[in-house]
N, C-alpha and C. Protein backbone atom coordinates (compact mmCIF):
# COMPACT_ATOMS: atom_id res chain seq x y z
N UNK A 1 6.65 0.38 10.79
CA UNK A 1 6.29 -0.64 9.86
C UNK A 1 7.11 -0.52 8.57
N UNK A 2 7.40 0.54 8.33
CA UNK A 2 7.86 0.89 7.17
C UNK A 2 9.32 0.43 7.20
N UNK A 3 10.38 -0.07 8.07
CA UNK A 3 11.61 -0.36 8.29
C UNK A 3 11.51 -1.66 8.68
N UNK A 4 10.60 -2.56 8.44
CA UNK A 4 10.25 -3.59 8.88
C UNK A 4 10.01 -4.26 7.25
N UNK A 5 9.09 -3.48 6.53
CA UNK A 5 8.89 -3.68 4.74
C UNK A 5 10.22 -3.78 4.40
N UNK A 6 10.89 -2.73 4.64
CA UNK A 6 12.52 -2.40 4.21
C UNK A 6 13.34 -3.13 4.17
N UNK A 7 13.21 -4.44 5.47
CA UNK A 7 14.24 -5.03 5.78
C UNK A 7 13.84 -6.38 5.25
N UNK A 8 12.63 -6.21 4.50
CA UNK A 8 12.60 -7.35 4.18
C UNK A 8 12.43 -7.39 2.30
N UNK A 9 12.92 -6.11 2.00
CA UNK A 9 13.20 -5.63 0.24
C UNK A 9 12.23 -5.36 -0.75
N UNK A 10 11.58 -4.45 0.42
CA UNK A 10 10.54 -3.90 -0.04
C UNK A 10 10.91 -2.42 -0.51
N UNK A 11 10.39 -2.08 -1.98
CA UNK A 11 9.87 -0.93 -2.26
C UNK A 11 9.35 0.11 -1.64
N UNK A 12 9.27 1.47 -1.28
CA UNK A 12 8.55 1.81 -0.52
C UNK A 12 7.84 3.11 -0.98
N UNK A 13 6.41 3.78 -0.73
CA UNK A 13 6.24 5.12 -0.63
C UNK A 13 6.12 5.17 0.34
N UNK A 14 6.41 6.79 0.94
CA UNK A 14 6.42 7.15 2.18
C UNK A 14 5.60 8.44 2.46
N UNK A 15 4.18 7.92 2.77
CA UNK A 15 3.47 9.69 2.98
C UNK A 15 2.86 10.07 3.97
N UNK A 16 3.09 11.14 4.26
CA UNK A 16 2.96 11.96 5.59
C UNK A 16 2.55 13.62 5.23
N UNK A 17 1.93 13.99 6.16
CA UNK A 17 1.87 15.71 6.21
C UNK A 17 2.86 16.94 5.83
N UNK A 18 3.48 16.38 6.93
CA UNK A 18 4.99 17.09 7.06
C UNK A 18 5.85 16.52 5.86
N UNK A 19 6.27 16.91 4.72
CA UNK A 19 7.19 16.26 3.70
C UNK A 19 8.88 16.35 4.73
N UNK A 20 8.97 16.50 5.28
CA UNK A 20 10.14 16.55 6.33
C UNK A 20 10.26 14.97 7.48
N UNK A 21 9.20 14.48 7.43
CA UNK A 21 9.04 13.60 8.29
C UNK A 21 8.72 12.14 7.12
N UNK A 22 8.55 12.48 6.23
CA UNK A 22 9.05 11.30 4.74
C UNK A 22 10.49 11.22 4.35
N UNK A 23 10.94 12.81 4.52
CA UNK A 23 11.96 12.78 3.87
C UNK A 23 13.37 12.60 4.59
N UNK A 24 13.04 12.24 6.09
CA UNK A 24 14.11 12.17 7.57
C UNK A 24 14.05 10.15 6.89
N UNK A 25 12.78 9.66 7.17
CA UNK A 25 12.91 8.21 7.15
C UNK A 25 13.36 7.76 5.68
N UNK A 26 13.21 8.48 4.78
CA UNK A 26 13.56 8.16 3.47
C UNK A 26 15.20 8.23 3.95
N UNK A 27 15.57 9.21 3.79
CA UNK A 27 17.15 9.31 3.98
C UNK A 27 17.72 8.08 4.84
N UNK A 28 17.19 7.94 5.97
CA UNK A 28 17.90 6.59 6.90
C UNK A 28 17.87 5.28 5.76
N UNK A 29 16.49 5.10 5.30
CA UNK A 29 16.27 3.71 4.53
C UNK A 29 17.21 4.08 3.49
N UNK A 30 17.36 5.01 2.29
CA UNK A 30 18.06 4.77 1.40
C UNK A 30 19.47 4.49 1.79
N UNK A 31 20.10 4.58 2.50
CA UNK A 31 21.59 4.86 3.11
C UNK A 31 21.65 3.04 3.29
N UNK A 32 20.60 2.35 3.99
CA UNK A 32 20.65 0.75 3.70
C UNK A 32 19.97 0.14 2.50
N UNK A 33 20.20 0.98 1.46
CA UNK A 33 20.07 0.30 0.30
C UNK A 33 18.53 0.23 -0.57
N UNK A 34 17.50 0.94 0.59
CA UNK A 34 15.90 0.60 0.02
C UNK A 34 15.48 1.73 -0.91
N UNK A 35 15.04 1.37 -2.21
CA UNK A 35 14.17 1.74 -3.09
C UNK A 35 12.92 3.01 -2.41
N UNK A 36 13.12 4.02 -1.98
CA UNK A 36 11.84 4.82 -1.21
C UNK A 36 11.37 6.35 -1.68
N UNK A 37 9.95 6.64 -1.99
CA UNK A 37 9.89 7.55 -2.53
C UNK A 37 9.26 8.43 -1.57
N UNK A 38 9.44 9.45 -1.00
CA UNK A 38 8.89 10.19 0.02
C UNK A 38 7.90 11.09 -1.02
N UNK A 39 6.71 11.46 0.01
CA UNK A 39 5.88 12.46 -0.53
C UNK A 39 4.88 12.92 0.09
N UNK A 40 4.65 14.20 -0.01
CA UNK A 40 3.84 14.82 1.42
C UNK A 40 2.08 14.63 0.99
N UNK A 41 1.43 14.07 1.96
CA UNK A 41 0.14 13.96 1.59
C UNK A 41 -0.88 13.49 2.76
N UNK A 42 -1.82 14.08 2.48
CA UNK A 42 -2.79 14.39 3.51
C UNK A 42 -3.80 13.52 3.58
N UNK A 43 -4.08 11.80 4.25
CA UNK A 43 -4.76 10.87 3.79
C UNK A 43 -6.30 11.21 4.03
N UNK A 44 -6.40 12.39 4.59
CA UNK A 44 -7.96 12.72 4.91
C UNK A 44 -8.49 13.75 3.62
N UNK A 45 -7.82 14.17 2.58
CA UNK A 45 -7.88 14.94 1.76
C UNK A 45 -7.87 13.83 0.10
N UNK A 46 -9.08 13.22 -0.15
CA UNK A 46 -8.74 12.50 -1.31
C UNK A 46 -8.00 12.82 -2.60
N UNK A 47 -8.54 14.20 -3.12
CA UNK A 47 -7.55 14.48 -4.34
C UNK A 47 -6.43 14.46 -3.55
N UNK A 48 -5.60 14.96 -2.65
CA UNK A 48 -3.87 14.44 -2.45
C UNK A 48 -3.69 13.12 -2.32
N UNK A 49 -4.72 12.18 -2.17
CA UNK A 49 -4.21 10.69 -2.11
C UNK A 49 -4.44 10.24 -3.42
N UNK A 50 -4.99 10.69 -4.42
CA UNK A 50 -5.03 10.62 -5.84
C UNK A 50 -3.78 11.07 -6.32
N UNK A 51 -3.29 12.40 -6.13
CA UNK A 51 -2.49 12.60 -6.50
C UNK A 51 -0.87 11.82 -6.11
N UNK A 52 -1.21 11.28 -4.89
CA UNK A 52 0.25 10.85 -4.56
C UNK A 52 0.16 8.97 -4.89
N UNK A 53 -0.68 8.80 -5.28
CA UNK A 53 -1.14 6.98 -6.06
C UNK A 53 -0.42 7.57 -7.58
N UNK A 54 -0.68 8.89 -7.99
CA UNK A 54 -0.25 8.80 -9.47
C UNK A 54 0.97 9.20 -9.76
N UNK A 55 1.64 9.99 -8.58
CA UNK A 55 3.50 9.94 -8.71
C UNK A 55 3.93 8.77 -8.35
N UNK A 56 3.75 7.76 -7.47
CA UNK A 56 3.62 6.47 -6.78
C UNK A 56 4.25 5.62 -8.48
């Protein structure tokens, strides 16, 4: 979904567990030009989804 936002000039955050698996799809999207901020975060863990809304 996220290369689908992309292609259509979208902004993006990108969060996942693994900060390795944000930071593989970040690298492809920025290379075509997209705005993307990778960041590792755990959506079942609320303070990390607090925290990653406020680097966001």
């Amino acid at each position: 979904m996220a290369i689908a936002f992309a292609g259509q000039g979208a902004t993006l955050v990108l969060l996942a567990r693994r900060i390795e698996i944000s930071e593989d799809l970040a690298k492809e999207l920025k290379a075509k030009g997209t705005k993307v901020l990778p960041i590792q975060c755990d959506v079942t863990k609320t303070d990390e989804v607090n925290a990653a809304a406020a680097l966001a």
